[in-house]
PDB file of N, CA and C in Angstrom:
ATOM      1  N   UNK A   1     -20.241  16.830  10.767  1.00  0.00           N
ATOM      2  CA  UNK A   1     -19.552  15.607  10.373  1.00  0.00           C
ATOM      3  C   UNK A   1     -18.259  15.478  11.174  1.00  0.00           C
ATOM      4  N   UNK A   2     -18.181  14.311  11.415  1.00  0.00           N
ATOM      5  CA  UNK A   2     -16.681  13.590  12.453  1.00  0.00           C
ATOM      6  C   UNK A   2     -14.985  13.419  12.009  1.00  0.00           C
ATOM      7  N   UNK A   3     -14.341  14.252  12.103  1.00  0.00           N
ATOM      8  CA  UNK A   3     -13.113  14.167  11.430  1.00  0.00           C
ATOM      9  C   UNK A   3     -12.436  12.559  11.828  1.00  0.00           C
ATOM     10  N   UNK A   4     -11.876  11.720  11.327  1.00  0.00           N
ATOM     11  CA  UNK A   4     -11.557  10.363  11.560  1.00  0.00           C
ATOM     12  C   UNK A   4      -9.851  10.704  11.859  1.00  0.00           C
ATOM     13  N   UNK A   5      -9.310  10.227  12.859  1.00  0.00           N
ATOM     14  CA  UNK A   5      -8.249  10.364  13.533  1.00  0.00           C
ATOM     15  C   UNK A   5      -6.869   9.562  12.459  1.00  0.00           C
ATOM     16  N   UNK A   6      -6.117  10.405  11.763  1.00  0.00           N
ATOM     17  CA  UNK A   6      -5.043   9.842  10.854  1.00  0.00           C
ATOM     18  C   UNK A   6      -4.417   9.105  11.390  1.00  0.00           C
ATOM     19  N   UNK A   7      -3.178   8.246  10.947  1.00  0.00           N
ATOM     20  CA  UNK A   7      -2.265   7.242  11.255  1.00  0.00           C
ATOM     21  C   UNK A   7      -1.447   7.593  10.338  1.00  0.00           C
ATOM     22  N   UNK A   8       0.098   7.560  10.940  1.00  0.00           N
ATOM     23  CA  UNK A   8       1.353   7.284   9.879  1.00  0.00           C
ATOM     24  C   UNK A   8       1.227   5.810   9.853  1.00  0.00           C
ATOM     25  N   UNK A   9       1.279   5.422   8.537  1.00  0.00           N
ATOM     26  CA  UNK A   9       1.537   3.617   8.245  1.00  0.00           C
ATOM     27  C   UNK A   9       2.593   3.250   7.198  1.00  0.00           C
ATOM     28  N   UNK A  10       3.095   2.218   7.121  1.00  0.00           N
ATOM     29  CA  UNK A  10       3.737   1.672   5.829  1.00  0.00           C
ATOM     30  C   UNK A  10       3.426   0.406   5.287  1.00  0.00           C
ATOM     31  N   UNK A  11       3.077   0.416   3.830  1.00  0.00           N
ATOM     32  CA  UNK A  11       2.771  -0.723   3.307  1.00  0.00           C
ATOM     33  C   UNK A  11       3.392  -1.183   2.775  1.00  0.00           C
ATOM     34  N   UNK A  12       3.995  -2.723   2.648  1.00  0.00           N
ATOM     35  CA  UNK A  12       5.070  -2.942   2.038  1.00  0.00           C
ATOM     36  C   UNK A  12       4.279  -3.985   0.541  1.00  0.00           C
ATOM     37  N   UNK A  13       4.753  -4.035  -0.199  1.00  0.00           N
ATOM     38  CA  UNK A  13       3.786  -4.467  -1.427  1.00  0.00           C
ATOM     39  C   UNK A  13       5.029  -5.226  -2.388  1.00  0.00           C
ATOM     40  N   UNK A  14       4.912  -6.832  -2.526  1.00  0.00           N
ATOM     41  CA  UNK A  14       5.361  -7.340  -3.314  1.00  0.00           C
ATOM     42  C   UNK A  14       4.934  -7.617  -4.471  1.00  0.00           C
ATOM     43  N   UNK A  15       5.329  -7.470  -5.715  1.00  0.00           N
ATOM     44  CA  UNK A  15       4.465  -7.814  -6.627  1.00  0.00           C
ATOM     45  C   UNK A  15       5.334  -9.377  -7.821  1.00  0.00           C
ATOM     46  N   UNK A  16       4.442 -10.200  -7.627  1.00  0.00           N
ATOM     47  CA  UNK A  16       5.318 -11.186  -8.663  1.00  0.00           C
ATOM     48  C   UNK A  16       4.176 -11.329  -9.948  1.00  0.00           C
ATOM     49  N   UNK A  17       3.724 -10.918 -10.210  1.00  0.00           N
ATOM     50  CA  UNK A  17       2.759 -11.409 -11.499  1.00  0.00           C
ATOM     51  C   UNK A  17       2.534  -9.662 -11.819  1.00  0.00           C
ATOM     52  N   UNK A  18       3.477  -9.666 -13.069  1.00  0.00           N
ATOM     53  CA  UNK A  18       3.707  -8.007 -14.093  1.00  0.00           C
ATOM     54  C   UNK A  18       1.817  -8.101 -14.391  1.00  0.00           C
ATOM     55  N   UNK A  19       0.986  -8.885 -14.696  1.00  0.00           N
ATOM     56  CA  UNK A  19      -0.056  -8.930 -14.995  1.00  0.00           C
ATOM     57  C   UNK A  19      -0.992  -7.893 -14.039  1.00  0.00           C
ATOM     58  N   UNK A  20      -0.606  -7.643 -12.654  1.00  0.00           N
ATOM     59  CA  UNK A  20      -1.358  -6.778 -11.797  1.00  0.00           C
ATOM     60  C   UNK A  20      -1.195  -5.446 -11.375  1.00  0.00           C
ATOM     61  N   UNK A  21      -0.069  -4.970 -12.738  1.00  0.00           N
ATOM     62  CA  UNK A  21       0.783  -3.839 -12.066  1.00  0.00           C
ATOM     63  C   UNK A  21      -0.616  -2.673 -12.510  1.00  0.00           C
ATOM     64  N   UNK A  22      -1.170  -2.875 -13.449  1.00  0.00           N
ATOM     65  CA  UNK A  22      -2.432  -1.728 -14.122  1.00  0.00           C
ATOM     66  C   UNK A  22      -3.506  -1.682 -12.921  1.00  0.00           C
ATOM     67  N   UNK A  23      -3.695  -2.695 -12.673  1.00  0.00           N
ATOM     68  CA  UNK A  23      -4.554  -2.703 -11.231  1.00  0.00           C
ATOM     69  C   UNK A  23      -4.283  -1.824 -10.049  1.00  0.00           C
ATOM     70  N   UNK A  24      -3.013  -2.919  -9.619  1.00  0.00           N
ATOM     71  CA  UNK A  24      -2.135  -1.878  -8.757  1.00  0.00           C
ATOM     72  C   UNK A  24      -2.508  -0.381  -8.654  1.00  0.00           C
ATOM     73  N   UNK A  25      -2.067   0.063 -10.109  1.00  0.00           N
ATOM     74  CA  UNK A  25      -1.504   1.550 -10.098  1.00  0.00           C
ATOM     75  C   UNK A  25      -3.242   2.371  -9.859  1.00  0.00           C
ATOM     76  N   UNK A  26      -4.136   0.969 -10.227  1.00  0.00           N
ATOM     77  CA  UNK A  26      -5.180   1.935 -10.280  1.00  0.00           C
ATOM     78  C   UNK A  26      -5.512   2.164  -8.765  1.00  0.00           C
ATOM     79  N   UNK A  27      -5.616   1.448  -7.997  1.00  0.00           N
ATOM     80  CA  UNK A  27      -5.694   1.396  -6.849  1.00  0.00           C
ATOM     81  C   UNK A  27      -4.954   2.770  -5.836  1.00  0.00           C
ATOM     82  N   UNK A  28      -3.374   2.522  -6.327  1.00  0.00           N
ATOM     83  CA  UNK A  28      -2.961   3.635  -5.322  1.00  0.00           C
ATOM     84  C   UNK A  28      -3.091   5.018  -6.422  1.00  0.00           C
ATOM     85  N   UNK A  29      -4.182   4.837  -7.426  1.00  0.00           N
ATOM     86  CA  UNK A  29      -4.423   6.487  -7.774  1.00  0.00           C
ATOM     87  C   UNK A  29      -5.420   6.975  -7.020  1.00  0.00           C
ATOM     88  N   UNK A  30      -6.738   5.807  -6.589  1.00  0.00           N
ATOM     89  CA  UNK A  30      -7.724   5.817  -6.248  1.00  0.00           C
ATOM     90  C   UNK A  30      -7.271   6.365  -4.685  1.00  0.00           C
ATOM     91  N   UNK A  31      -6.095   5.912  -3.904  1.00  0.00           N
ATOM     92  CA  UNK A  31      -5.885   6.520  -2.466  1.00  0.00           C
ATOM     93  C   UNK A  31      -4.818   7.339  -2.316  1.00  0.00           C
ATOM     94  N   UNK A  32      -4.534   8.212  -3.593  1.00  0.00           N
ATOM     95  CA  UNK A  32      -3.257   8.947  -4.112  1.00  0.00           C
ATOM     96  C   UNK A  32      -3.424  10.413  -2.676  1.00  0.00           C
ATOM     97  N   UNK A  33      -4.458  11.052  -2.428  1.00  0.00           N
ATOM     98  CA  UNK A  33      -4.851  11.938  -1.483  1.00  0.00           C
ATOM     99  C   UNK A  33      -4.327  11.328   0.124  1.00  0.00           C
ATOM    100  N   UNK A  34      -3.704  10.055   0.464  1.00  0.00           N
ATOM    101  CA  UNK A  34      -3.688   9.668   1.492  1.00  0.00           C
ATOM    102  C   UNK A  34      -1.852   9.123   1.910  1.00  0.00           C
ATOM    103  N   UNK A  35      -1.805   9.095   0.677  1.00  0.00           N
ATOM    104  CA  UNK A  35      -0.055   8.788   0.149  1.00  0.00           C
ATOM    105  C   UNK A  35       0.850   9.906   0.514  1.00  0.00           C
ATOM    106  N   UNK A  36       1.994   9.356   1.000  1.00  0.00           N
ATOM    107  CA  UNK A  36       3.066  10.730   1.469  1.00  0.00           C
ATOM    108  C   UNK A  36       4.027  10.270   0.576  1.00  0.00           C
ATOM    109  N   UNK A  37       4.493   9.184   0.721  1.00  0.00           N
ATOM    110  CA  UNK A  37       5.704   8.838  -0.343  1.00  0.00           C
ATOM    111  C   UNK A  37       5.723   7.334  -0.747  1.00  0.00           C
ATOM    112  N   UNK A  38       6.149   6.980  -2.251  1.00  0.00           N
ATOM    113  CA  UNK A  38       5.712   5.331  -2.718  1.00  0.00           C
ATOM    114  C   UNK A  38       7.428   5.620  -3.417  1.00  0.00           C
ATOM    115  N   UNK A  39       7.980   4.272  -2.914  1.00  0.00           N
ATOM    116  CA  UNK A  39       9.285   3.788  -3.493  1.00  0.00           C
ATOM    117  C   UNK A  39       9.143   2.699  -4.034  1.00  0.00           C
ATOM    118  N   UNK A  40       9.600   2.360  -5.352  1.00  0.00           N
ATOM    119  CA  UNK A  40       9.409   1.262  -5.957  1.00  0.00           C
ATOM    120  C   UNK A  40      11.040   0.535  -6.594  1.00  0.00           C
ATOM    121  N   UNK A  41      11.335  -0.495  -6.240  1.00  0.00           N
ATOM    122  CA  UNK A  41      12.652  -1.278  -6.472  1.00  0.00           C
ATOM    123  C   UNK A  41      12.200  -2.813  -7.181  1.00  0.00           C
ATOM    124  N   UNK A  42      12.705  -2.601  -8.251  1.00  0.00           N
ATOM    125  CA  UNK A  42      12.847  -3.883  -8.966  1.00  0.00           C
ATOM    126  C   UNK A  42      14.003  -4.848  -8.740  1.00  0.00           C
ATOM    127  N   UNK A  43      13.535  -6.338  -8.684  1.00  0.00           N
ATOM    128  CA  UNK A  43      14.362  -7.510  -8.477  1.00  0.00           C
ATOM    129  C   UNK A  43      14.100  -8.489  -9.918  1.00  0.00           C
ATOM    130  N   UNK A  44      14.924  -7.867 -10.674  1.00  0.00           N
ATOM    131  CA  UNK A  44      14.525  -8.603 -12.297  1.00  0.00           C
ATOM    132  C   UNK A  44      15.302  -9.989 -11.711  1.00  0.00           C
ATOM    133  N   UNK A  45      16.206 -10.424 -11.240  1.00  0.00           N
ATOM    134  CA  UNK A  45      16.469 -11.672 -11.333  1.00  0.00           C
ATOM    135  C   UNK A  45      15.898 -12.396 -10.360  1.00  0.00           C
ATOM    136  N   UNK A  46      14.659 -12.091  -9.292  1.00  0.00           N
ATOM    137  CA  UNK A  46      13.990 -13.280  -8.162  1.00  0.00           C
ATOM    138  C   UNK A  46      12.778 -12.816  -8.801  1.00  0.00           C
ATOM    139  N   UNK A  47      12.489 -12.000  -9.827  1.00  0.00           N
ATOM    140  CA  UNK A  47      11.180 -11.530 -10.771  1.00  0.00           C
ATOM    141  C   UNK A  47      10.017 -11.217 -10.063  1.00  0.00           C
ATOM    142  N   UNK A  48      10.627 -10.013  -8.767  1.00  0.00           N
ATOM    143  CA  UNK A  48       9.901  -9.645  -7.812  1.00  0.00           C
ATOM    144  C   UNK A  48       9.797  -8.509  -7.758  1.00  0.00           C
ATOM    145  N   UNK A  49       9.080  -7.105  -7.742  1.00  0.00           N
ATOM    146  CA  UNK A  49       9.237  -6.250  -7.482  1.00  0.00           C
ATOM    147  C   UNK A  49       8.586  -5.107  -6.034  1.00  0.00           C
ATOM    148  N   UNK A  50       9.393  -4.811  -5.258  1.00  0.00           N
ATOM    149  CA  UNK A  50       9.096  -4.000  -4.102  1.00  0.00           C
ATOM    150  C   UNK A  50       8.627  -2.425  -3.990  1.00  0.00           C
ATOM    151  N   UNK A  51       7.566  -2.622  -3.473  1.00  0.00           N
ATOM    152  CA  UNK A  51       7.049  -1.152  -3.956  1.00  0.00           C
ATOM    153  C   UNK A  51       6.342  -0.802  -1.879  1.00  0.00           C
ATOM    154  N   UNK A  52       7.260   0.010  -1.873  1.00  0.00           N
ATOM    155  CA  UNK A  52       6.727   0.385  -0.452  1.00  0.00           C
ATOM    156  C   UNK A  52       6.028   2.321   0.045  1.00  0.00           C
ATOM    157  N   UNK A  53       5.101   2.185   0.684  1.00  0.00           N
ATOM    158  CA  UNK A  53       4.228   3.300   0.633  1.00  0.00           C
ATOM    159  C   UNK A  53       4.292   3.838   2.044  1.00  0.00           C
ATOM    160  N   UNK A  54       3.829   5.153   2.283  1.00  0.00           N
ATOM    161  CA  UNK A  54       4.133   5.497   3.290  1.00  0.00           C
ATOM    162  C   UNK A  54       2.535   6.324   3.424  1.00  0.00           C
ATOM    163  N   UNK A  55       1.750   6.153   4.276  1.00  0.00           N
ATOM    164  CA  UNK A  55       0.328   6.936   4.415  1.00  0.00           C
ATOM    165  C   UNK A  55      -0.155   7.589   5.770  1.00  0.00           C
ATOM    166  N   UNK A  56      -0.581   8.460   5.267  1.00  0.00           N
ATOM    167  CA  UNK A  56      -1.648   9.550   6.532  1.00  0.00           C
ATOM    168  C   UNK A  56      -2.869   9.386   6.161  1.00  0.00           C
ATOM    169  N   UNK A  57      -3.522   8.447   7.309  1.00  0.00           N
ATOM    170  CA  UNK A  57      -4.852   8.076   6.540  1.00  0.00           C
ATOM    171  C   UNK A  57      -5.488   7.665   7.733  1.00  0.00           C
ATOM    172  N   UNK A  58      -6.791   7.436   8.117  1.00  0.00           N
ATOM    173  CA  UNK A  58      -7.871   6.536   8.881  1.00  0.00           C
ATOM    174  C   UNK A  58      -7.313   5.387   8.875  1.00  0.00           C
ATOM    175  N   UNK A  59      -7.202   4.275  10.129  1.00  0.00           N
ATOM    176  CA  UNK A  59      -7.110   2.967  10.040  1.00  0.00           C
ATOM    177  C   UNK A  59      -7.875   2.124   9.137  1.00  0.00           C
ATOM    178  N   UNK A  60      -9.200   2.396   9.155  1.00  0.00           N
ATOM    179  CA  UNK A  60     -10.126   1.703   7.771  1.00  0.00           C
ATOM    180  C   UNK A  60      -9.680   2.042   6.683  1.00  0.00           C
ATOM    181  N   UNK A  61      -9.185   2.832   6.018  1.00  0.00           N
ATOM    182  CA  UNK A  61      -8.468   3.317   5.388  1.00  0.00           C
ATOM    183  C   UNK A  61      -7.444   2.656   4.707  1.00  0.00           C
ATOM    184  N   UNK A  62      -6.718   2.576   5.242  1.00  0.00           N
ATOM    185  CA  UNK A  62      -4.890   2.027   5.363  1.00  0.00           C
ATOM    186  C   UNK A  62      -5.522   0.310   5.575  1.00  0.00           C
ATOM    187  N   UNK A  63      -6.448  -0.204   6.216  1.00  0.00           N
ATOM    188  CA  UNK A  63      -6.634  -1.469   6.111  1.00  0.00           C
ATOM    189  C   UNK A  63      -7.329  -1.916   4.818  1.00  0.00           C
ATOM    190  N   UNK A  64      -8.530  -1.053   4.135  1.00  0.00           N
ATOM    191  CA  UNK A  64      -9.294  -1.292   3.331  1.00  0.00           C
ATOM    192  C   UNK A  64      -7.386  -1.232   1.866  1.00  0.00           C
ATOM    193  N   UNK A  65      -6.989  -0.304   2.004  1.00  0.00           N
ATOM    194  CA  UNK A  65      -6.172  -0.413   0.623  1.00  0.00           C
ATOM    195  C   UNK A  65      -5.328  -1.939   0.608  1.00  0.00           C
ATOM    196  N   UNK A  66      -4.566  -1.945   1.923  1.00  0.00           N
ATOM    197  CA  UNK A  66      -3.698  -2.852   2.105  1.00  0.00           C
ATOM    198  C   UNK A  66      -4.553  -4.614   1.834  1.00  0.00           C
ATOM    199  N   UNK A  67      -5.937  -4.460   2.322  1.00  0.00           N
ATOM    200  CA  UNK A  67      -6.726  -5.685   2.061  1.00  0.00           C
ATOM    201  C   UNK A  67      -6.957  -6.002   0.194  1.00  0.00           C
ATOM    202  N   UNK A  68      -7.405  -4.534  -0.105  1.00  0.00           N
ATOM    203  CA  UNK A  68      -7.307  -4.571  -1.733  1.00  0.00           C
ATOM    204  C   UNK A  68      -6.477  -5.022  -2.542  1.00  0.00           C
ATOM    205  N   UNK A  69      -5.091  -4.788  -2.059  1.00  0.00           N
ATOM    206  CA  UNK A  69      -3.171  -5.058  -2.423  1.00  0.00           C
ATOM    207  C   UNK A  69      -3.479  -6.582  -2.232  1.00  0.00           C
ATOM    208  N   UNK A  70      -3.593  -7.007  -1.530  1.00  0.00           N
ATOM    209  CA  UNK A  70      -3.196  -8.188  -0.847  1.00  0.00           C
ATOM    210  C   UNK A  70      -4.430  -9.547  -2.056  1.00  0.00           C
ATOM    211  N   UNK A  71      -5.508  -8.793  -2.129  1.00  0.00           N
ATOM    212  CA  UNK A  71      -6.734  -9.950  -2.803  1.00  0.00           C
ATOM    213  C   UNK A  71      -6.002  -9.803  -4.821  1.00  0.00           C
ATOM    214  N   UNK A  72      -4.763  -8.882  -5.087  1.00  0.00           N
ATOM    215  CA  UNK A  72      -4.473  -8.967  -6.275  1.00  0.00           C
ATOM    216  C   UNK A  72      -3.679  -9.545  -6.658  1.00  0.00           C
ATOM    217  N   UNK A  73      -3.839 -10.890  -7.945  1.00  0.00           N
ATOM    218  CA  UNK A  73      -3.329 -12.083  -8.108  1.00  0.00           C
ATOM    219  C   UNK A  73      -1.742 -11.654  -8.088  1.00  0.00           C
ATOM    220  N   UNK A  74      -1.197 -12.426  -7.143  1.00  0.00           N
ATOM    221  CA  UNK A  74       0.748 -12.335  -7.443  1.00  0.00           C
ATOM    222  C   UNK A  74       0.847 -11.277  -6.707  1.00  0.00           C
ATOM    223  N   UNK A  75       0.386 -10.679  -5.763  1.00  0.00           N
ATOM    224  CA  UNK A  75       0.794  -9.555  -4.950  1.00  0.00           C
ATOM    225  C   UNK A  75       0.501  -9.515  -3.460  1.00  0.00           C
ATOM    226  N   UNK A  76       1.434  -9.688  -2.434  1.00  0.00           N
ATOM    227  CA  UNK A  76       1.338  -9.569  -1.384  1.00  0.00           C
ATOM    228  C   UNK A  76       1.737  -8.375  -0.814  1.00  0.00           C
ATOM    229  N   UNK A  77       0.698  -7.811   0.420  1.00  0.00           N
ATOM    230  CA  UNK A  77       0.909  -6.760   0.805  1.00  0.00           C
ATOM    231  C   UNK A  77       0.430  -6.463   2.580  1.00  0.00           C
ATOM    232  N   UNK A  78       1.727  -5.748   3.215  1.00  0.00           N
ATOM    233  CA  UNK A  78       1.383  -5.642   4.707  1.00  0.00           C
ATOM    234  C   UNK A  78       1.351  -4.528   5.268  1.00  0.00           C
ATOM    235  N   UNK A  79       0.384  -3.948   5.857  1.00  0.00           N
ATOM    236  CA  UNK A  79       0.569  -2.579   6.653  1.00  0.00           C
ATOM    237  C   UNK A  79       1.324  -2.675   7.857  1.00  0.00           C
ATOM    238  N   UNK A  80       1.930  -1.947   8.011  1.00  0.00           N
ATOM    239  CA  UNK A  80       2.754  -1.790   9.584  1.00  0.00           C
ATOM    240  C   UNK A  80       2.174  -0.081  10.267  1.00  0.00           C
ATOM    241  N   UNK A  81       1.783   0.096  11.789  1.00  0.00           N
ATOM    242  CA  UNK A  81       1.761   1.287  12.163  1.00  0.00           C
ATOM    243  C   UNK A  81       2.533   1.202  13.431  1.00  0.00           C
ATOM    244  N   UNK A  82       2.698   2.459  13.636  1.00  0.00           N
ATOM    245  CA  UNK A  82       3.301   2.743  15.006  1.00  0.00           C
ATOM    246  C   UNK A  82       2.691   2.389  16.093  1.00  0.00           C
ATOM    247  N   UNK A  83       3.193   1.613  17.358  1.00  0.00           N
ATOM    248  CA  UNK A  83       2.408   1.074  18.439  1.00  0.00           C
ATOM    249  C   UNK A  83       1.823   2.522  18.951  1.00  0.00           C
ATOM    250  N   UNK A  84       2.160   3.314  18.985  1.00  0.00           N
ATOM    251  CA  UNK A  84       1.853   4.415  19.810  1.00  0.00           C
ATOM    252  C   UNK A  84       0.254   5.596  18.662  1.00  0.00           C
ATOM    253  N   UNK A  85      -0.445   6.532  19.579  1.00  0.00           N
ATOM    254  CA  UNK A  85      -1.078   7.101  18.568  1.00  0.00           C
ATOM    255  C   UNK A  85      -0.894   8.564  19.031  1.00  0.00           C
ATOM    256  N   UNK A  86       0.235   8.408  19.094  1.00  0.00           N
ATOM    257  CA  UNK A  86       0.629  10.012  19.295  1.00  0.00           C
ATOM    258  C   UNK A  86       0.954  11.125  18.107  1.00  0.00           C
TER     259      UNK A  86
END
């Protein structure tokens, strides 16, 4: 079997609808093995909250979660990686 080549990435994850946070959480338990570090900052008065992730993972990977983030109602979410794959 083929070892799949990791990536450092960061996902940045807005969340405005409290309704998706159970989802959410289920989600990054489901890719908790791929996670290095998740910071989460609340904006109670623009009723937004920022939750940003940091991953060692396969590009399908890091795209499949970030696509998952992104299809959950009130939550936008973007991967960023390093231009380089060193």
């Amino acid at each position: 079997m083929e070892t799949q080549e990791t990536r450092v990435a960061a996902i940045a994850i807005l969340v405005e609808v409290p309704e998706s946070v159970d989802t959410l959480n289920a989600l990054l338990h489901d890719y908790a093995p791929y996670i290095r570090g998740r910071m989460g900052i609340p904006d109670h008065e623009r009723g937004v909250n920022v939750i940003c992730l940091v991953l060692d993972a396969p590009m399908d990977t890091i795209n499949a979660l970030s696509g998952k983030l992104g299809r959950l109602p009130g939550v936008s979410a973007k991967a960023v990686t390093p231009k380089s794959t060193k």
